[in-house]
N, C-alpha and C. Protein backbone atom coordinates (compact mmCIF):
# COMPACT_ATOMS: atom_id res chain seq x y z
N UNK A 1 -10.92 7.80 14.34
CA UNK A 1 -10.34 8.96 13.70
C UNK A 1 -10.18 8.68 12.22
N UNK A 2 -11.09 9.34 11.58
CA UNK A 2 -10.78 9.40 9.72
C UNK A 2 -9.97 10.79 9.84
N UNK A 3 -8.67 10.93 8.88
CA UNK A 3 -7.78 12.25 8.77
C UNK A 3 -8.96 12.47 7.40
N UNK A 4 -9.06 13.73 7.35
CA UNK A 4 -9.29 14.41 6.17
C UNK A 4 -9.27 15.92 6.19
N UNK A 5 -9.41 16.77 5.20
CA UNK A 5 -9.24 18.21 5.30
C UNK A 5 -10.66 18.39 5.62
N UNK A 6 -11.97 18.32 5.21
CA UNK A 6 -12.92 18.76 5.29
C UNK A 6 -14.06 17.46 5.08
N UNK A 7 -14.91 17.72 6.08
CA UNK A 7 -15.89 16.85 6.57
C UNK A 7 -17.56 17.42 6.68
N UNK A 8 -18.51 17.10 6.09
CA UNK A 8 -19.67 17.76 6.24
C UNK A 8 -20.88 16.43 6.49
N UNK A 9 -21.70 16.64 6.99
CA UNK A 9 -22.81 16.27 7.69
C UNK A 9 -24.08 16.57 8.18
N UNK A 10 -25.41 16.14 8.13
CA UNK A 10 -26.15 16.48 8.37
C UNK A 10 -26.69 15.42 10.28
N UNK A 11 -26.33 16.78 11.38
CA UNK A 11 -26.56 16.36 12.33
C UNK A 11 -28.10 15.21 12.64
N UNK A 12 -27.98 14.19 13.03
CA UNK A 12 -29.02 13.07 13.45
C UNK A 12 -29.47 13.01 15.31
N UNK A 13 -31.11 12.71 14.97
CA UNK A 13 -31.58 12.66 16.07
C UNK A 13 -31.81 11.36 16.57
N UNK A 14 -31.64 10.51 15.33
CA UNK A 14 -31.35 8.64 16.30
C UNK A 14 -31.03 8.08 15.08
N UNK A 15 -30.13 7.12 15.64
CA UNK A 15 -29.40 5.90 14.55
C UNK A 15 -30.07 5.13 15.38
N UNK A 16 -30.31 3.81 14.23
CA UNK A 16 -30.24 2.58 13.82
C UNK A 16 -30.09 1.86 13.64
N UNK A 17 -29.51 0.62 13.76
CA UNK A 17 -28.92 -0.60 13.04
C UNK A 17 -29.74 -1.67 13.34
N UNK A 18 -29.50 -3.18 12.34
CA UNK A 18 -30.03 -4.10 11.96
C UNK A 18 -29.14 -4.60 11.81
N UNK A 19 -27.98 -5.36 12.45
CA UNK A 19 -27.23 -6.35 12.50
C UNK A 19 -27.16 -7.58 12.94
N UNK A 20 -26.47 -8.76 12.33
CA UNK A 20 -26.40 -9.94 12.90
C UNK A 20 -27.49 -10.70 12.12
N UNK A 21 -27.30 -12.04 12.63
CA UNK A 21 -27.99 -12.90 11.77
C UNK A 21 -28.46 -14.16 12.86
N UNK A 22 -28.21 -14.07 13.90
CA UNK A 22 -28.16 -14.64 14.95
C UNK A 22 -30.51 -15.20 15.31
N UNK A 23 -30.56 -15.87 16.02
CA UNK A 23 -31.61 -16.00 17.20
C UNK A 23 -31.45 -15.64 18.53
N UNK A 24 -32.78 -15.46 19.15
CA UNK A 24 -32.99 -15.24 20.20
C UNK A 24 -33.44 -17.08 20.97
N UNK A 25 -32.99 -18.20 21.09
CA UNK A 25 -33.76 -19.05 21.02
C UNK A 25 -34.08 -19.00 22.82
N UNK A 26 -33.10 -18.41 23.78
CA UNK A 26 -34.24 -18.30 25.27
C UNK A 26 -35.38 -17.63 24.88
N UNK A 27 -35.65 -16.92 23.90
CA UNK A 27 -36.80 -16.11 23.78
C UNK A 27 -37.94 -16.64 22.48
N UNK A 28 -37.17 -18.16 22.14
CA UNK A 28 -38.49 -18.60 21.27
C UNK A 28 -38.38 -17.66 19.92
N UNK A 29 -37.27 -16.98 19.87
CA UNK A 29 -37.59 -16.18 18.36
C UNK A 29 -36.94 -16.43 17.59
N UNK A 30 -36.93 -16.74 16.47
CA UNK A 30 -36.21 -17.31 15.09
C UNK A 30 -35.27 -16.26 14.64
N UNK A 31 -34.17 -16.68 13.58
CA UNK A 31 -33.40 -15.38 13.11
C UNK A 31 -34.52 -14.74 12.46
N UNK A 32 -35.74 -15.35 11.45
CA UNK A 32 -36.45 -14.43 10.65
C UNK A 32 -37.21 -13.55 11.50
N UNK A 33 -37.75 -14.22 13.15
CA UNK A 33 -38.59 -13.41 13.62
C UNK A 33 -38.11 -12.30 14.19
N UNK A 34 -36.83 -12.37 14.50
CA UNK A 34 -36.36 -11.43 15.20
C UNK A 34 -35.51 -9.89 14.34
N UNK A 35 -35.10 -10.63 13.18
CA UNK A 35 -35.24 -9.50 12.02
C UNK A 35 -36.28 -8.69 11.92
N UNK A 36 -37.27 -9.46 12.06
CA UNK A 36 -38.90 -8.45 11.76
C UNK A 36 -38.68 -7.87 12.50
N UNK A 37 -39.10 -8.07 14.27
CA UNK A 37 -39.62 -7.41 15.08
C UNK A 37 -38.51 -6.31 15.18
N UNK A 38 -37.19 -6.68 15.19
CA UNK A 38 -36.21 -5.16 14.72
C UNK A 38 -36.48 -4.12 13.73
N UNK A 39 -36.58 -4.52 12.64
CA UNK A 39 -37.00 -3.82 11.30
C UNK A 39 -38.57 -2.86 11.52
N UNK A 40 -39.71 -3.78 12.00
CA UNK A 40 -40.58 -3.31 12.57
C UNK A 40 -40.03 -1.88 13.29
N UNK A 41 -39.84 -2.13 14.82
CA UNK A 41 -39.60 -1.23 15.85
C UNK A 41 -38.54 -0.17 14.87
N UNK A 42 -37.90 -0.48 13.89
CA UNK A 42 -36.98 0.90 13.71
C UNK A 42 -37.98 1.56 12.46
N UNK A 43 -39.01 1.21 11.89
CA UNK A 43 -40.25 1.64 11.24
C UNK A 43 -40.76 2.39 11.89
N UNK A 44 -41.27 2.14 12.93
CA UNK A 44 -42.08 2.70 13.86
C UNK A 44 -41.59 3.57 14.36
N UNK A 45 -40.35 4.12 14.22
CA UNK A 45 -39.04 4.68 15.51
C UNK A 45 -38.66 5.61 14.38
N UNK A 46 -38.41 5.76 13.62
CA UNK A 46 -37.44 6.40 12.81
C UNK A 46 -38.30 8.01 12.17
N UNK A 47 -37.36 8.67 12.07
CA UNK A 47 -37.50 10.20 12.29
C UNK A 47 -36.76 10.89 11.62
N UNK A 48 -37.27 11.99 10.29
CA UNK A 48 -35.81 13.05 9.62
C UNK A 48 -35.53 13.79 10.85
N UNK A 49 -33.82 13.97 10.80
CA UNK A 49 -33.12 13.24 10.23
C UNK A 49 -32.68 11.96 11.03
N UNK A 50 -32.71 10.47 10.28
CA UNK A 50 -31.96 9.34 11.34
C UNK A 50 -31.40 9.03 10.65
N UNK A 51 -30.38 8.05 10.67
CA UNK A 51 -29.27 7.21 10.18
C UNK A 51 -30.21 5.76 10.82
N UNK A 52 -30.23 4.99 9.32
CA UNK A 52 -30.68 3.29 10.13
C UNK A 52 -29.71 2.69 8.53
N UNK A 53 -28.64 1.72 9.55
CA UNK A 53 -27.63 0.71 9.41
C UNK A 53 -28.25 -0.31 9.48
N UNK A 54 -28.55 -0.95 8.12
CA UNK A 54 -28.83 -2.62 7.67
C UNK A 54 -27.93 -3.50 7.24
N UNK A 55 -27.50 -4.19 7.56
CA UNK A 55 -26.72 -5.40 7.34
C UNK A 55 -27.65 -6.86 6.62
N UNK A 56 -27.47 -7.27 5.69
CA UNK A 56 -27.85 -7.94 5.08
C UNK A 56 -29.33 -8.85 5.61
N UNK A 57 -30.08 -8.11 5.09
CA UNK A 57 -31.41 -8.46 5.84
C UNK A 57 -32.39 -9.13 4.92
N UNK A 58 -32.75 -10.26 5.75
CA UNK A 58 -33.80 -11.35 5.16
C UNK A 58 -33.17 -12.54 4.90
N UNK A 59 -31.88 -13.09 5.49
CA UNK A 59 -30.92 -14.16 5.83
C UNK A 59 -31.54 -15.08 6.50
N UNK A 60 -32.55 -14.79 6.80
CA UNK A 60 -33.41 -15.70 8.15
C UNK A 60 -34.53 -16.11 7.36
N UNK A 61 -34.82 -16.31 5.71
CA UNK A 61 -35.44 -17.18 4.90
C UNK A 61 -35.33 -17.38 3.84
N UNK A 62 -35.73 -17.90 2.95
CA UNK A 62 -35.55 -18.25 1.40
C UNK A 62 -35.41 -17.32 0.87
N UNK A 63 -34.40 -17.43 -0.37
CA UNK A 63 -33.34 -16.57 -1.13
C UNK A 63 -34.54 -15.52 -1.61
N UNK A 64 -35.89 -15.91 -2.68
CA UNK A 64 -36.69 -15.20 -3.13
C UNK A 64 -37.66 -14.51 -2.47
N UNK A 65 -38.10 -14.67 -1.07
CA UNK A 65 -38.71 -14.09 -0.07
C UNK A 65 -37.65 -13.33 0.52
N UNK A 66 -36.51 -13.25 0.75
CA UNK A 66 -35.39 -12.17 1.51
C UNK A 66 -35.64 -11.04 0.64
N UNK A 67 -35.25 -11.39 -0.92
CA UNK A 67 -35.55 -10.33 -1.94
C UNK A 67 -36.19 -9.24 -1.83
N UNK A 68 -37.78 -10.00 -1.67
CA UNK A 68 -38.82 -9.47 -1.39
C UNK A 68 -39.22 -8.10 -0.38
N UNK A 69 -38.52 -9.07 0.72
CA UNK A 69 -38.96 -8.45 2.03
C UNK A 69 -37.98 -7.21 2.17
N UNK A 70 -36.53 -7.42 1.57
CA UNK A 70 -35.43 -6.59 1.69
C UNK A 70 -35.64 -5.38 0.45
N UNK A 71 -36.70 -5.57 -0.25
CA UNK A 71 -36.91 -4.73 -1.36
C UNK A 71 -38.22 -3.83 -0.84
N UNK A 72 -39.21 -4.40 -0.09
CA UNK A 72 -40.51 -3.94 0.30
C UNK A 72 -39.69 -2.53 1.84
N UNK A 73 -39.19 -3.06 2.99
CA UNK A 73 -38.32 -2.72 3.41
C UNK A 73 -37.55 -1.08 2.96
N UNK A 74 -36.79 -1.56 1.84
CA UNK A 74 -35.90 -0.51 1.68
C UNK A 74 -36.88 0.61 0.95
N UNK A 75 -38.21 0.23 0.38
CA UNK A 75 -39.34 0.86 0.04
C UNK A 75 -39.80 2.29 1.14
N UNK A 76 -39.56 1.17 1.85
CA UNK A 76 -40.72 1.60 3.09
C UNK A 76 -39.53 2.79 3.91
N UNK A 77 -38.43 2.53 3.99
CA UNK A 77 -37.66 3.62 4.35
C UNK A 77 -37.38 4.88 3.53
N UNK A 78 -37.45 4.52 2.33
CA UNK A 78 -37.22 5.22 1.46
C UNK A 78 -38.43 6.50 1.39
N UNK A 79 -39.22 6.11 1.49
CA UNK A 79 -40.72 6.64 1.93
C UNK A 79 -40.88 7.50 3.41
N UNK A 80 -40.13 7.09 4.41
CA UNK A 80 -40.10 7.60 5.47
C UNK A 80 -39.05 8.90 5.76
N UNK A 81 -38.20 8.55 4.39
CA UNK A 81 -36.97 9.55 4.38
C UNK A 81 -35.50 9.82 5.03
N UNK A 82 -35.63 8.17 5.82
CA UNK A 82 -34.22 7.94 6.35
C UNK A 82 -32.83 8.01 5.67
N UNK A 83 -32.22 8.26 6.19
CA UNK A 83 -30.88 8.17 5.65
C UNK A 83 -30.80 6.87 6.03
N UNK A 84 -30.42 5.75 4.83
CA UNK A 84 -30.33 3.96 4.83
C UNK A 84 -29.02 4.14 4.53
N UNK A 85 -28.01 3.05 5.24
CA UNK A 85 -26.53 2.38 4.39
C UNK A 85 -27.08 0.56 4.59
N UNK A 86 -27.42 0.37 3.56
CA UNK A 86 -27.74 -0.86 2.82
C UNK A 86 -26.85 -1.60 3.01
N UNK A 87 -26.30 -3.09 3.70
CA UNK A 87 -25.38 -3.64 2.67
C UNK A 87 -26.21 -5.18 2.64
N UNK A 88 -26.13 -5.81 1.34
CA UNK A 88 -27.11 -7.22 0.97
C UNK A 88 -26.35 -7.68 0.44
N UNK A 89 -26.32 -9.25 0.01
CA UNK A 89 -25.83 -10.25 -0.93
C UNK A 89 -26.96 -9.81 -2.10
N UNK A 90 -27.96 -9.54 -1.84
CA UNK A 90 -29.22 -9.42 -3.24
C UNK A 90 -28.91 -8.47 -3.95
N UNK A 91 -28.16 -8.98 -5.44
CA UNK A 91 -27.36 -8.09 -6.05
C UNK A 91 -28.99 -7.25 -6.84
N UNK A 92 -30.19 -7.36 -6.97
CA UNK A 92 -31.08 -7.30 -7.41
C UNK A 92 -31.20 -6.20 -6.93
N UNK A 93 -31.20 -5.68 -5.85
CA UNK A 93 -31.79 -4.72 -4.97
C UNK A 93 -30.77 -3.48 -6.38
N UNK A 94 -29.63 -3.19 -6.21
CA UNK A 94 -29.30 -2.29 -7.05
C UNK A 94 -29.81 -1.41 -7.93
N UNK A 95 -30.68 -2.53 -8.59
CA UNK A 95 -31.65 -1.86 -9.46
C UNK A 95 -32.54 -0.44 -8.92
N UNK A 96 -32.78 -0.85 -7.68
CA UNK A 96 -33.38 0.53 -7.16
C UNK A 96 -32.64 1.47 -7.21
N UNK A 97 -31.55 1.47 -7.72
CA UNK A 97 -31.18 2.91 -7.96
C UNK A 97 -31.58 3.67 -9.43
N UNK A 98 -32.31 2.54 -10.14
CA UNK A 98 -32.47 2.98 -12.07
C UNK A 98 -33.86 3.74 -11.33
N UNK A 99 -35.00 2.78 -10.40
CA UNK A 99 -36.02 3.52 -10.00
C UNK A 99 -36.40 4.95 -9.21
N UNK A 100 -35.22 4.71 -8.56
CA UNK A 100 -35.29 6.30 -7.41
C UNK A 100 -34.00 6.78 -7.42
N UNK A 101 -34.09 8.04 -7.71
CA UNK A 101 -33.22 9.23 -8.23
C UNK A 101 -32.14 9.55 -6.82
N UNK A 102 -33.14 8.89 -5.32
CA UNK A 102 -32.23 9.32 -4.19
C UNK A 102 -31.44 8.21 -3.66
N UNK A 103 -31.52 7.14 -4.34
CA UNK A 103 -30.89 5.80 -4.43
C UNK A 103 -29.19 5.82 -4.90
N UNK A 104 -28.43 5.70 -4.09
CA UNK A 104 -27.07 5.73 -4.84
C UNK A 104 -26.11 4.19 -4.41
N UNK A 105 -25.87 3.29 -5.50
CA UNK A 105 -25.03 2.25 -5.28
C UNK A 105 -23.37 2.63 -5.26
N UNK A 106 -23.14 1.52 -3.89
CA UNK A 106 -21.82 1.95 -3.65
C UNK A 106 -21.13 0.77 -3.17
N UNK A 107 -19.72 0.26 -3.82
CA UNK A 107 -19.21 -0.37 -2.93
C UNK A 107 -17.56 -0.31 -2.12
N UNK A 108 -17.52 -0.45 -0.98
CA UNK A 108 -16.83 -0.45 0.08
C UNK A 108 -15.70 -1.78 0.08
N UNK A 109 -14.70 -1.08 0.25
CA UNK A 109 -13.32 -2.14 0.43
C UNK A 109 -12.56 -1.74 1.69
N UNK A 110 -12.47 -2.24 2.38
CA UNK A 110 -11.14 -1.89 3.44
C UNK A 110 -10.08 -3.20 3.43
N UNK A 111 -8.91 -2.55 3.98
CA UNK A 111 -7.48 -3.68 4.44
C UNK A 111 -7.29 -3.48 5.60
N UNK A 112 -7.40 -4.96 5.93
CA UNK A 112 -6.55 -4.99 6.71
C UNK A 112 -5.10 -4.80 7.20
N UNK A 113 -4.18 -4.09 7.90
CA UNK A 113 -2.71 -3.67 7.79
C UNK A 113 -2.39 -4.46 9.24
């Protein structure tokens, strides 16, 4: 329950997410491989209008290849027309908001009570 006076939204036909940072190791899959094959399948899957929830993605290899992949990625959604909530340590990525006009940086605080 969020209280507020007024609430608006554009109804979705599938969410998303990309969480965790974890392996599959009964299944032989690395944290990086198993990022892909997620990221992949919600590529392949995703539909106006969806909601796809990323959590800091590309943790599962080197700092300048996460960049990369988390920049190629947010490309590639961006292109597909998802509704993305981003959140990364790659303060770099930001910049995509100087490049694309539908790009908006934001950051989030909550307390604990």
């Amino acid at each position: 329950y969020v209280p507020c006076e007024f609430c608006s939204f554009t109804p979705l036909k599938k969410i998303f997410t990309r969480l965790g940072t974890g392996d599959k190791i009964e299944d032989n899959c690395s944290t990086f491989q198993c990022e892909m094959r997620e990221i992949a399948y919600i590529e392949q899957s995703v539909s106006v209008p969806s909601l796809v929830i990323i959590d800091e993605l590309g943790r599962g290899t080197s700092h300048s290849d996460g960049v990369a992949i988390a920049w190629a990625i947010s490309e590639k959604l961006l292109a597909l027309g998802a509704f993305t909530l981003f959140a990364t340590h790659y303060h770099v990525l930001s910049n995509m908001a100087k490049l694309y006009p539908n790009v908006k940086n934001v950051h989030l605080e909550c307390a604990v009570i």
